[in-house]
PDB file of N, CA and C in Angstrom:
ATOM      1  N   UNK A   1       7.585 -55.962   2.641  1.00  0.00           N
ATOM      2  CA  UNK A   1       7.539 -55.128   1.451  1.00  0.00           C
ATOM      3  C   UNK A   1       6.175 -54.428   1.341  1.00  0.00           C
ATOM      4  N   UNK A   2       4.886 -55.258   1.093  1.00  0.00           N
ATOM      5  CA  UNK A   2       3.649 -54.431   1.558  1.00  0.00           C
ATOM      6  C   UNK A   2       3.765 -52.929   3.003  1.00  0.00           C
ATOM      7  N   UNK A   3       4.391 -53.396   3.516  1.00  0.00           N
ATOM      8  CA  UNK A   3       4.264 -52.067   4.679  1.00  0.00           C
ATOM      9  C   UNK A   3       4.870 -51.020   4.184  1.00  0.00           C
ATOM     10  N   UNK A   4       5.928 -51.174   3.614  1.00  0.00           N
ATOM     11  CA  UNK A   4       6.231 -49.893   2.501  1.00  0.00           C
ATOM     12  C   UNK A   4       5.489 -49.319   1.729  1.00  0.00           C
ATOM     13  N   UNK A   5       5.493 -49.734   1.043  1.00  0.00           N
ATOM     14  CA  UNK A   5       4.317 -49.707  -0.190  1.00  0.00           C
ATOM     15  C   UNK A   5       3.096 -48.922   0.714  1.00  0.00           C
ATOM     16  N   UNK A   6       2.349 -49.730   1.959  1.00  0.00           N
ATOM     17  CA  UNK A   6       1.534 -48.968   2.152  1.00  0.00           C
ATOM     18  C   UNK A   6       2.195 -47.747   3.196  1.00  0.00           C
ATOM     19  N   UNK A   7       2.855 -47.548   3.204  1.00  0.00           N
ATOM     20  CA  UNK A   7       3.740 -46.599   4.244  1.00  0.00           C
ATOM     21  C   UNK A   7       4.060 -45.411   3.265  1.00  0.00           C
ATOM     22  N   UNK A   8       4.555 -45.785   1.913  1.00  0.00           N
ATOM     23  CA  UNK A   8       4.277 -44.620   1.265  1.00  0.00           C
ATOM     24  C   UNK A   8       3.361 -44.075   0.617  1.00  0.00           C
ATOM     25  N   UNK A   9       2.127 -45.195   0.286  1.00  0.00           N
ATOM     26  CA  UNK A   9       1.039 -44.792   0.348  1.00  0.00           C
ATOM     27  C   UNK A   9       0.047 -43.478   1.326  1.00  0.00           C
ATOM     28  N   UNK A  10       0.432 -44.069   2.576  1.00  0.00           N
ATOM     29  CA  UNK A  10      -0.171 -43.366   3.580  1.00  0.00           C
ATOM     30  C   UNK A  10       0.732 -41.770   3.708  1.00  0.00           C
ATOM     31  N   UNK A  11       1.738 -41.817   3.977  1.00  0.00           N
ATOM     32  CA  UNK A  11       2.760 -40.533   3.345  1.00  0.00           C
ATOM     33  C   UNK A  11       2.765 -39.493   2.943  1.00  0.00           C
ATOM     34  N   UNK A  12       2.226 -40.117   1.451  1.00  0.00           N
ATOM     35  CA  UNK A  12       1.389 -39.344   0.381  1.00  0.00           C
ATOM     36  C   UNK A  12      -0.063 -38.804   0.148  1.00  0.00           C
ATOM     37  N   UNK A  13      -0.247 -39.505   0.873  1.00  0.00           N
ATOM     38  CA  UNK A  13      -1.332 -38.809   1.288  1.00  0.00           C
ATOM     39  C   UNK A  13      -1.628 -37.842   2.440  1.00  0.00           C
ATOM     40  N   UNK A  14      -0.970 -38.049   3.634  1.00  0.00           N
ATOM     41  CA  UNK A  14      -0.903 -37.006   3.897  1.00  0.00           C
ATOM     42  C   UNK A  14      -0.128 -35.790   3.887  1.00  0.00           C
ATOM     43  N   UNK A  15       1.219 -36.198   2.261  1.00  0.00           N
ATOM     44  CA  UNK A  15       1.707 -34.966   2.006  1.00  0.00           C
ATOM     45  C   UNK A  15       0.632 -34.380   1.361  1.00  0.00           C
ATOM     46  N   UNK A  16      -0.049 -34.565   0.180  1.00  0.00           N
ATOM     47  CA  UNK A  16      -1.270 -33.827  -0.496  1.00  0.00           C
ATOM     48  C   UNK A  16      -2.447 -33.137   0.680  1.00  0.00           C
ATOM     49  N   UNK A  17      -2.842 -33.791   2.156  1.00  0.00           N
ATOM     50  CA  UNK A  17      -3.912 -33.053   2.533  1.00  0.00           C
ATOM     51  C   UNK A  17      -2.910 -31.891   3.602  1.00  0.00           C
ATOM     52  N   UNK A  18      -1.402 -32.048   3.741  1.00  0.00           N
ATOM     53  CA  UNK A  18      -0.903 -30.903   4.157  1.00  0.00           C
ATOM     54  C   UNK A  18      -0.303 -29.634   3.335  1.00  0.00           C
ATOM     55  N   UNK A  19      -0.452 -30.189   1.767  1.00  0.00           N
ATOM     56  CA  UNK A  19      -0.055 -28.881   0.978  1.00  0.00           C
ATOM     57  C   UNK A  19      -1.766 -28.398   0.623  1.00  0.00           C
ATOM     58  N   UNK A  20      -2.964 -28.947   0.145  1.00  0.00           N
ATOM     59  CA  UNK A  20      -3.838 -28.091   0.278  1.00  0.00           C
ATOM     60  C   UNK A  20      -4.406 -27.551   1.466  1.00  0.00           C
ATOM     61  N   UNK A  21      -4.021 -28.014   2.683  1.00  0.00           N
ATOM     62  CA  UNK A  21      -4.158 -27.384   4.070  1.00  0.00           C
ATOM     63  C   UNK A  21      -3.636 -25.904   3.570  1.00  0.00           C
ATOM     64  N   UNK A  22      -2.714 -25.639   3.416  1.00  0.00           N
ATOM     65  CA  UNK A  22      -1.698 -24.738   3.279  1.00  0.00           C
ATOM     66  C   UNK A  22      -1.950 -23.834   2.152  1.00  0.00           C
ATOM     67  N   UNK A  23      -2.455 -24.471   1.318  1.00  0.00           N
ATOM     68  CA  UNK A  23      -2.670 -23.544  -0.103  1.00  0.00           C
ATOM     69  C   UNK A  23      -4.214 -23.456   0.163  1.00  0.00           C
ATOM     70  N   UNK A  24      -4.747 -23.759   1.044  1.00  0.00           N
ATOM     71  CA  UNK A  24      -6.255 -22.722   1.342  1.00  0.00           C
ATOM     72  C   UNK A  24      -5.748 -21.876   2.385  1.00  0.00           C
ATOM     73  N   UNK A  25      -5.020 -22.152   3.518  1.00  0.00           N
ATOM     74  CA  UNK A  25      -4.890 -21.119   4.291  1.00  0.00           C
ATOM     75  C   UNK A  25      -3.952 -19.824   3.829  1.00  0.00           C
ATOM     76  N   UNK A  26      -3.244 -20.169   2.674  1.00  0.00           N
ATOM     77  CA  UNK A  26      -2.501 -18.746   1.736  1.00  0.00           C
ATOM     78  C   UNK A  26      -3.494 -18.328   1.231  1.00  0.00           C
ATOM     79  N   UNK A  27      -4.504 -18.740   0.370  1.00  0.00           N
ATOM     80  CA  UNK A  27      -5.538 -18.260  -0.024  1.00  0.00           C
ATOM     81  C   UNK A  27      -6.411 -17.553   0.937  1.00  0.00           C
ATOM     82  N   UNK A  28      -6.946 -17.881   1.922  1.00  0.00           N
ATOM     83  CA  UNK A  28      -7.626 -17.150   3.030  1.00  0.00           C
ATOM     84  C   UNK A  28      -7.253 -15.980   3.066  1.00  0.00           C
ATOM     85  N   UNK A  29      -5.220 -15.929   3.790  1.00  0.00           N
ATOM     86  CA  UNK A  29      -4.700 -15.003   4.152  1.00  0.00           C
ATOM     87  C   UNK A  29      -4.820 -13.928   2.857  1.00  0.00           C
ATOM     88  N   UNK A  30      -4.468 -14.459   1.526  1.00  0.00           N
ATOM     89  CA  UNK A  30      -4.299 -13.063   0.673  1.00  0.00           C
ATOM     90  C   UNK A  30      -5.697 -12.320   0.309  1.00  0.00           C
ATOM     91  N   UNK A  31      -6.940 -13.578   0.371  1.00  0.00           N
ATOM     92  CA  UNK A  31      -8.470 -12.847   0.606  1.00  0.00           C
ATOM     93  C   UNK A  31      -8.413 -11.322   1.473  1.00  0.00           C
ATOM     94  N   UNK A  32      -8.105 -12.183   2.171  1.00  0.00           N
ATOM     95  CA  UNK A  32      -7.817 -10.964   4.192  1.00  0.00           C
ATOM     96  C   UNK A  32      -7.319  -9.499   3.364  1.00  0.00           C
ATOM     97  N   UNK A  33      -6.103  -9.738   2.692  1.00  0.00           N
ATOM     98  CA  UNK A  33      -5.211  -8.593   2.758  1.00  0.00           C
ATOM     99  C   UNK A  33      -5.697  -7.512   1.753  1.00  0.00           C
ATOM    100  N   UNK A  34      -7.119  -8.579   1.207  1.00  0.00           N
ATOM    101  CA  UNK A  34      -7.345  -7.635   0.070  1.00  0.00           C
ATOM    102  C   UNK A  34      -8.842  -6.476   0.809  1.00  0.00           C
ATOM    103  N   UNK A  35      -8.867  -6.859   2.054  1.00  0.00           N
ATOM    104  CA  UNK A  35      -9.862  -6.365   2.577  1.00  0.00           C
ATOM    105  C   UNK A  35      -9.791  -5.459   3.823  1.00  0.00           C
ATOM    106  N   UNK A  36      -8.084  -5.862   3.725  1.00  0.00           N
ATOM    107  CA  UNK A  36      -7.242  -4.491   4.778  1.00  0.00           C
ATOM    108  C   UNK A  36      -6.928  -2.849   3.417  1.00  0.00           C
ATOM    109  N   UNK A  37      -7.863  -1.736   4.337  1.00  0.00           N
ATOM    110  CA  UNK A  37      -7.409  -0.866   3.149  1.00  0.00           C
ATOM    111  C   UNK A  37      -6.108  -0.053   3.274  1.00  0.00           C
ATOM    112  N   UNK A  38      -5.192   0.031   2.305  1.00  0.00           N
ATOM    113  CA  UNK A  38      -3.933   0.736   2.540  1.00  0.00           C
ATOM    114  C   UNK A  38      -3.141  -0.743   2.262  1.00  0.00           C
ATOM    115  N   UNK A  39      -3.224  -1.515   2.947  1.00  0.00           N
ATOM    116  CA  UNK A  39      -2.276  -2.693   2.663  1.00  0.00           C
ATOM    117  C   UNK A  39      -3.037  -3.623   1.087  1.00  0.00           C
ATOM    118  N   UNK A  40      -4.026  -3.874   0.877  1.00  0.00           N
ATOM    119  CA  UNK A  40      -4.125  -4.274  -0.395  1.00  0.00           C
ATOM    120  C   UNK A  40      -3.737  -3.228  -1.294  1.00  0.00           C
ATOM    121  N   UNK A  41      -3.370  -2.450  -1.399  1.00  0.00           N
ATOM    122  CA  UNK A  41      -3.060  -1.577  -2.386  1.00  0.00           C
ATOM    123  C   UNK A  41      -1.278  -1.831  -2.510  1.00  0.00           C
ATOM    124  N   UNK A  42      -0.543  -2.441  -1.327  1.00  0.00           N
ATOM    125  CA  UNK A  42       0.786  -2.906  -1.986  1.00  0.00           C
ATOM    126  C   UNK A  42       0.989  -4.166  -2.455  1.00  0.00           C
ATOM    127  N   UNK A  43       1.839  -4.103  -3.626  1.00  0.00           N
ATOM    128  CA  UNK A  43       1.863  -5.478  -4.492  1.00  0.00           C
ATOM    129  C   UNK A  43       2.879  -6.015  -4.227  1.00  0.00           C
ATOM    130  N   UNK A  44       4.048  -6.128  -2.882  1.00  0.00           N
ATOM    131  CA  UNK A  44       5.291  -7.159  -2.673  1.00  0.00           C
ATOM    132  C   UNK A  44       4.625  -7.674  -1.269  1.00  0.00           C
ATOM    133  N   UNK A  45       5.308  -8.665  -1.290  1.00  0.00           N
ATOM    134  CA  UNK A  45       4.650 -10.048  -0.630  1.00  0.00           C
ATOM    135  C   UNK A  45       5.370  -9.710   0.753  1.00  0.00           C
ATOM    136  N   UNK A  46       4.240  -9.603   1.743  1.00  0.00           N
ATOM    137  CA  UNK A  46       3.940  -9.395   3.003  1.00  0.00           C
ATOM    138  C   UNK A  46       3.901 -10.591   4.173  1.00  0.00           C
ATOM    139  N   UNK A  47       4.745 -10.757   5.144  1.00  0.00           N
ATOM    140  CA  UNK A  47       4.453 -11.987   5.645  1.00  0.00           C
ATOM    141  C   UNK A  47       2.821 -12.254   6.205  1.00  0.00           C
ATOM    142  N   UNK A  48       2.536 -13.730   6.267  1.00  0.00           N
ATOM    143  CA  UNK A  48       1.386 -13.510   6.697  1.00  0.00           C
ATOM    144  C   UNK A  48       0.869 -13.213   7.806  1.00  0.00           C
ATOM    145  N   UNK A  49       1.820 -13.224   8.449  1.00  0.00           N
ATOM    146  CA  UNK A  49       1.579 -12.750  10.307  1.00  0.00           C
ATOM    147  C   UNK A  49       1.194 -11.378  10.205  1.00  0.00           C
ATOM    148  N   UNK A  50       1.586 -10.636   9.653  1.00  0.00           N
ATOM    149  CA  UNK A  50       1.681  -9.430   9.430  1.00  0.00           C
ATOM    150  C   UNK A  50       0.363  -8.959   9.313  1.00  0.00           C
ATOM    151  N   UNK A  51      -0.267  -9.840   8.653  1.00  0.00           N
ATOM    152  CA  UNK A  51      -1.394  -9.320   7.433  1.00  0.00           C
ATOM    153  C   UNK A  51      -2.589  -9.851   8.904  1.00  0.00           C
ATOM    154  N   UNK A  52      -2.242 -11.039   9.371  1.00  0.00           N
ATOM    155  CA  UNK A  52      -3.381 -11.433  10.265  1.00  0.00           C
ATOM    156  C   UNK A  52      -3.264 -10.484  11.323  1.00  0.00           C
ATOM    157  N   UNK A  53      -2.477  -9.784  11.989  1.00  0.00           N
ATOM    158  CA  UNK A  53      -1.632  -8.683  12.850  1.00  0.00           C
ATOM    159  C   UNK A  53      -2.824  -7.575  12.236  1.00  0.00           C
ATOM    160  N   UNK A  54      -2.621  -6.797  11.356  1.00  0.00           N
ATOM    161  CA  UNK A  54      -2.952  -5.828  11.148  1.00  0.00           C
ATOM    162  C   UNK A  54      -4.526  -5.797  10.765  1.00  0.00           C
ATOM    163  N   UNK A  55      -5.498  -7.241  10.154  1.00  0.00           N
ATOM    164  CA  UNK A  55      -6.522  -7.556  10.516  1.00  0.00           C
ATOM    165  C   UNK A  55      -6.914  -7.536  11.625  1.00  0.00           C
ATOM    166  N   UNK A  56      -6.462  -7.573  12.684  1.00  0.00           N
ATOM    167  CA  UNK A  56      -6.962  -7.932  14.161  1.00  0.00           C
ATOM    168  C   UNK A  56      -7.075  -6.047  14.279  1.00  0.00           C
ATOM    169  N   UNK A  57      -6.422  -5.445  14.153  1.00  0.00           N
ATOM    170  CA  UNK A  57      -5.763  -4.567  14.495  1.00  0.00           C
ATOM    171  C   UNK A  57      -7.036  -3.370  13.590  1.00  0.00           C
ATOM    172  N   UNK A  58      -7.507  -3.609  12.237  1.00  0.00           N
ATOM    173  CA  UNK A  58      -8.620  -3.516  11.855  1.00  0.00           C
ATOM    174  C   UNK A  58     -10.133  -3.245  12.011  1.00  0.00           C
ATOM    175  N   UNK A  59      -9.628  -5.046  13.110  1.00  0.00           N
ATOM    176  CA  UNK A  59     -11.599  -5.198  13.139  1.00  0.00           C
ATOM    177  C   UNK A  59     -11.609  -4.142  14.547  1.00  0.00           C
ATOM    178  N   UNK A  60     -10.417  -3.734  15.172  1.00  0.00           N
ATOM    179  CA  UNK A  60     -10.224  -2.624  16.425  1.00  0.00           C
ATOM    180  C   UNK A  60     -11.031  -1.344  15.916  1.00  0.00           C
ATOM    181  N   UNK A  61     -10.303  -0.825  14.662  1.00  0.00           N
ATOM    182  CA  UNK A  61     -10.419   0.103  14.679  1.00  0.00           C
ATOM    183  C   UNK A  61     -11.660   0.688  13.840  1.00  0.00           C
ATOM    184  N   UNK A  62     -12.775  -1.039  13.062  1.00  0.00           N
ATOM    185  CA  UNK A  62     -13.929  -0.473  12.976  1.00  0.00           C
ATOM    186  C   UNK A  62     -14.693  -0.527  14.212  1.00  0.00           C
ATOM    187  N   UNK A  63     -14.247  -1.605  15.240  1.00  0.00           N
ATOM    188  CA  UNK A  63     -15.134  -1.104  17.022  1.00  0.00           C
ATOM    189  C   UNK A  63     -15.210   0.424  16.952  1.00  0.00           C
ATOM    190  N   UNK A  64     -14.280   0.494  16.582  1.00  0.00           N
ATOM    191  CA  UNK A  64     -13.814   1.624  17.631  1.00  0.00           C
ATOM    192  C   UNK A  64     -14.892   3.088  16.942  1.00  0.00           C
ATOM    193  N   UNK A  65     -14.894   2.722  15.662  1.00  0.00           N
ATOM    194  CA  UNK A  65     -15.636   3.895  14.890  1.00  0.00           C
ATOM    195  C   UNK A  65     -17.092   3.557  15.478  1.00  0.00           C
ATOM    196  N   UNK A  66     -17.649   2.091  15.232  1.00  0.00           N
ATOM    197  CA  UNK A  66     -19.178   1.884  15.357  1.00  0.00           C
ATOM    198  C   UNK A  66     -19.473   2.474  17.044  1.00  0.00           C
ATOM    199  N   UNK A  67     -18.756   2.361  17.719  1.00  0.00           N
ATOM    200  CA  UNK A  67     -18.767   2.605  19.245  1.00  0.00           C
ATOM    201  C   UNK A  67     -19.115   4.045  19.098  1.00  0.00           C
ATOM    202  N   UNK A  68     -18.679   4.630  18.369  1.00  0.00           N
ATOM    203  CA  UNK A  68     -18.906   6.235  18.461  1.00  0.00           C
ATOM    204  C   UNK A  68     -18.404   6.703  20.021  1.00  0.00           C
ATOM    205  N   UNK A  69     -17.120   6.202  20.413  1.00  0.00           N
ATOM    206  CA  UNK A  69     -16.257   6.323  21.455  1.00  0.00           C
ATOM    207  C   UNK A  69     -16.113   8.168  21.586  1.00  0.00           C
ATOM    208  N   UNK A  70     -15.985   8.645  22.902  1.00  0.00           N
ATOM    209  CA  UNK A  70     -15.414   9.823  22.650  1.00  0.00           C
ATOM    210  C   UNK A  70     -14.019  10.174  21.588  1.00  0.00           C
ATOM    211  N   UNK A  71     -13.185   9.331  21.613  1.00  0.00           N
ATOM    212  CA  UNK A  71     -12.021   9.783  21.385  1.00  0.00           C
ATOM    213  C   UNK A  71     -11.660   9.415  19.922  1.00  0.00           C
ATOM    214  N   UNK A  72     -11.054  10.058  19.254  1.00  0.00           N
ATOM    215  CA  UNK A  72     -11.615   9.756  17.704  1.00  0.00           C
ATOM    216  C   UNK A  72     -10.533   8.618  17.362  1.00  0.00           C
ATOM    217  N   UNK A  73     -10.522   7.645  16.509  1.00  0.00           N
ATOM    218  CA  UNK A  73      -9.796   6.964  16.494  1.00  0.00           C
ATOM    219  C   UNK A  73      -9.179   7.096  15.153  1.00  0.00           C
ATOM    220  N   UNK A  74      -7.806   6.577  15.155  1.00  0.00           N
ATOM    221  CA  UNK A  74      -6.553   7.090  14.776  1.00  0.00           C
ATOM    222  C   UNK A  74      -6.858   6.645  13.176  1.00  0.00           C
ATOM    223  N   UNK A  75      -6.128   7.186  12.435  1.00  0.00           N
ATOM    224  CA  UNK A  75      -5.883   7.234  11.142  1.00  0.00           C
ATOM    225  C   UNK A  75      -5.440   5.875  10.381  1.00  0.00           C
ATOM    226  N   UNK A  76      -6.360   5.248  10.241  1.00  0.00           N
ATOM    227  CA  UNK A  76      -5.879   3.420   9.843  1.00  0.00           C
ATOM    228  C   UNK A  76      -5.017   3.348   8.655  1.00  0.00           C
ATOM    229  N   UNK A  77      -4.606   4.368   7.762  1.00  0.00           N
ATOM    230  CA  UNK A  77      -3.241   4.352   7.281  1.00  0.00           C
ATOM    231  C   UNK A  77      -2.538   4.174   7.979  1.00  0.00           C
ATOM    232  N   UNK A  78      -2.416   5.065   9.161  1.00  0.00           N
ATOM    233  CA  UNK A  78      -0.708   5.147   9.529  1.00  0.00           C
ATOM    234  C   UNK A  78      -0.505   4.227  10.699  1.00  0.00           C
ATOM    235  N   UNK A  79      -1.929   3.300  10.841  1.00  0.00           N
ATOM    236  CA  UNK A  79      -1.569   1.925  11.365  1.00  0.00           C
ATOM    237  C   UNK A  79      -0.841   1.721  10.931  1.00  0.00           C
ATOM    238  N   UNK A  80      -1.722   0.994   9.914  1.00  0.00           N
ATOM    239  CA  UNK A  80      -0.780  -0.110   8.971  1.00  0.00           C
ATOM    240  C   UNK A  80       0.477   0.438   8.995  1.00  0.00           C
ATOM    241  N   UNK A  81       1.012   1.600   8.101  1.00  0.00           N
ATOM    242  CA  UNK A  81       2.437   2.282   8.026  1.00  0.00           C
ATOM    243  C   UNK A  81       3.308   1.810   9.264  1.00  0.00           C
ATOM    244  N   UNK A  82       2.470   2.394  10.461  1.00  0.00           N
ATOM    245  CA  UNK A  82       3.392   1.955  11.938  1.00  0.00           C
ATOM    246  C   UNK A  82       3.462   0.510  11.493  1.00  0.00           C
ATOM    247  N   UNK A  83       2.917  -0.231  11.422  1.00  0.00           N
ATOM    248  CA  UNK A  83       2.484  -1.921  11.434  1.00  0.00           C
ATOM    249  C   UNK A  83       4.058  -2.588  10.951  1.00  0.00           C
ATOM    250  N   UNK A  84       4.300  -2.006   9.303  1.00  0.00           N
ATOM    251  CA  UNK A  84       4.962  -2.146   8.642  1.00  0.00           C
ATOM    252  C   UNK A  84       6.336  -1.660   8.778  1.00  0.00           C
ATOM    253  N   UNK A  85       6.582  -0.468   9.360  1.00  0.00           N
ATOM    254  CA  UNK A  85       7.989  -0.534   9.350  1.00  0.00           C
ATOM    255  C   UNK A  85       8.286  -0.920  10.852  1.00  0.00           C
ATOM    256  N   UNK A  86       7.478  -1.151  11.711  1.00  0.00           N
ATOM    257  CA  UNK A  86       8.035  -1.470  12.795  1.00  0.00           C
ATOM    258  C   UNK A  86       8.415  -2.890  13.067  1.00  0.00           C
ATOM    259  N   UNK A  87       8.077  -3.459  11.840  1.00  0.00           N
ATOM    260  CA  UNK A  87       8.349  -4.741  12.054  1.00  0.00           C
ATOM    261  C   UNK A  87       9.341  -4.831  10.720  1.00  0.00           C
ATOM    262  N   UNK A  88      10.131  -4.186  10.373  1.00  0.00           N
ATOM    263  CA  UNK A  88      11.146  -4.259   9.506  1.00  0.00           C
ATOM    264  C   UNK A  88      10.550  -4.386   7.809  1.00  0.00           C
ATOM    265  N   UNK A  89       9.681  -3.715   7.633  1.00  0.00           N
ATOM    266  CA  UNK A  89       9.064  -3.891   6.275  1.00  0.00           C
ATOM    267  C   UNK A  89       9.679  -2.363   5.540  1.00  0.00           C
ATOM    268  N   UNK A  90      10.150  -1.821   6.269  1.00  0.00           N
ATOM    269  CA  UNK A  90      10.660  -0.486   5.504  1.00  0.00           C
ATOM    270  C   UNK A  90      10.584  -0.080   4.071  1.00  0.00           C
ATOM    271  N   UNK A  91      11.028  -1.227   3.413  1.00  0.00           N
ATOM    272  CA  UNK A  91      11.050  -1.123   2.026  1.00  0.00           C
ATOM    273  C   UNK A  91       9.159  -1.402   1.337  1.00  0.00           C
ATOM    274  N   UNK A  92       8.462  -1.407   1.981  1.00  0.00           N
ATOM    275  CA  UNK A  92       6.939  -1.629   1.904  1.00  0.00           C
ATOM    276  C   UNK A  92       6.377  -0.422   1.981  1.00  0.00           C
ATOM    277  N   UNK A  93       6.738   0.205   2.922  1.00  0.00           N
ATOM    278  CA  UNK A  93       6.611   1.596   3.457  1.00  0.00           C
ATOM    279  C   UNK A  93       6.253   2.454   2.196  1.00  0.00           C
ATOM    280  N   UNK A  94       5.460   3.372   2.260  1.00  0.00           N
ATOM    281  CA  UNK A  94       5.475   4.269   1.412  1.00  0.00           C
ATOM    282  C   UNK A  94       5.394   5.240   1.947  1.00  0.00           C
ATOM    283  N   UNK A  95       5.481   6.062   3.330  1.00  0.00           N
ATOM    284  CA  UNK A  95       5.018   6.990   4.069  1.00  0.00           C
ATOM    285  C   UNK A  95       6.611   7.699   4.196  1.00  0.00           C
ATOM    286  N   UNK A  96       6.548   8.892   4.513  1.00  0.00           N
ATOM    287  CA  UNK A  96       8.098   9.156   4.689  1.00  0.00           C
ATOM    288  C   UNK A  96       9.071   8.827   5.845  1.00  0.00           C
ATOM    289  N   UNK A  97       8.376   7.948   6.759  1.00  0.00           N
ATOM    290  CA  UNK A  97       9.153   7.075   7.773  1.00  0.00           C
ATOM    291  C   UNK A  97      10.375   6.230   7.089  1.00  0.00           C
ATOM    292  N   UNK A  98       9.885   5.849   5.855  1.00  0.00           N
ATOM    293  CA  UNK A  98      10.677   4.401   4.864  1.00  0.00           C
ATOM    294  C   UNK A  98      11.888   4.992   4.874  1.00  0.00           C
ATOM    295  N   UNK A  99      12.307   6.318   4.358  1.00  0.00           N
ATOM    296  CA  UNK A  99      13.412   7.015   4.072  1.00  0.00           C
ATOM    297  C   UNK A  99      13.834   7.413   4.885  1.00  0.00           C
ATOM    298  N   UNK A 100      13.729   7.077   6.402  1.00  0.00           N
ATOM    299  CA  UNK A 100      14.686   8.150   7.289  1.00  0.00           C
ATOM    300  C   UNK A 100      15.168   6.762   7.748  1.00  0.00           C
TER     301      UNK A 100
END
């Protein structure tokens, strides 16, 4: 009977350090999204792959400016936009891609 007892003891505890695992790493992620520009500006809930996707995709395209590369780099709206409906977010979309 003790091994129960401590069996659900132990359990429980590590259900609590796997839901605040989880509810800091949602927190992280929606930090992130508020620091992607064009995508913090939509308010329906974005998967988070998405959001870490288009961060990566981001820190590219400030290289790409600080590099002062020949080739000018692309319009980080219509990342994201591509980002989003190509991965079935259509209804996120605000660009006139959403509607066709």
């Amino acid at each position: 009977m003790k091994n129960t007892e401590e069996e659900k003891l132990r359990k429980g505890r590590r259900v609590e350090i796997q839901r605040r695992y989880v509810e800091r790493l949602s927190g992280g992620i929606m930090e992130l999204k508020k620091s992607i520009p064009y995508l913090r500006d939509i308010e329906k809930l974005i998967p988070q792959y998405k959001i870490i996707r288009l961060a990566v995709k981001y820190i590219l395209h400030l290289t790409l400016m600080l590099n002062n590369n020949e080739q000018e780099p692309e319009n980080f709206e219509n990342v994201v936009m591509d980002e989003l409906y190509q991965h079935k977010c259509r209804n996120l979309c605000v660009c006139s891609r959403a509607q066709t």
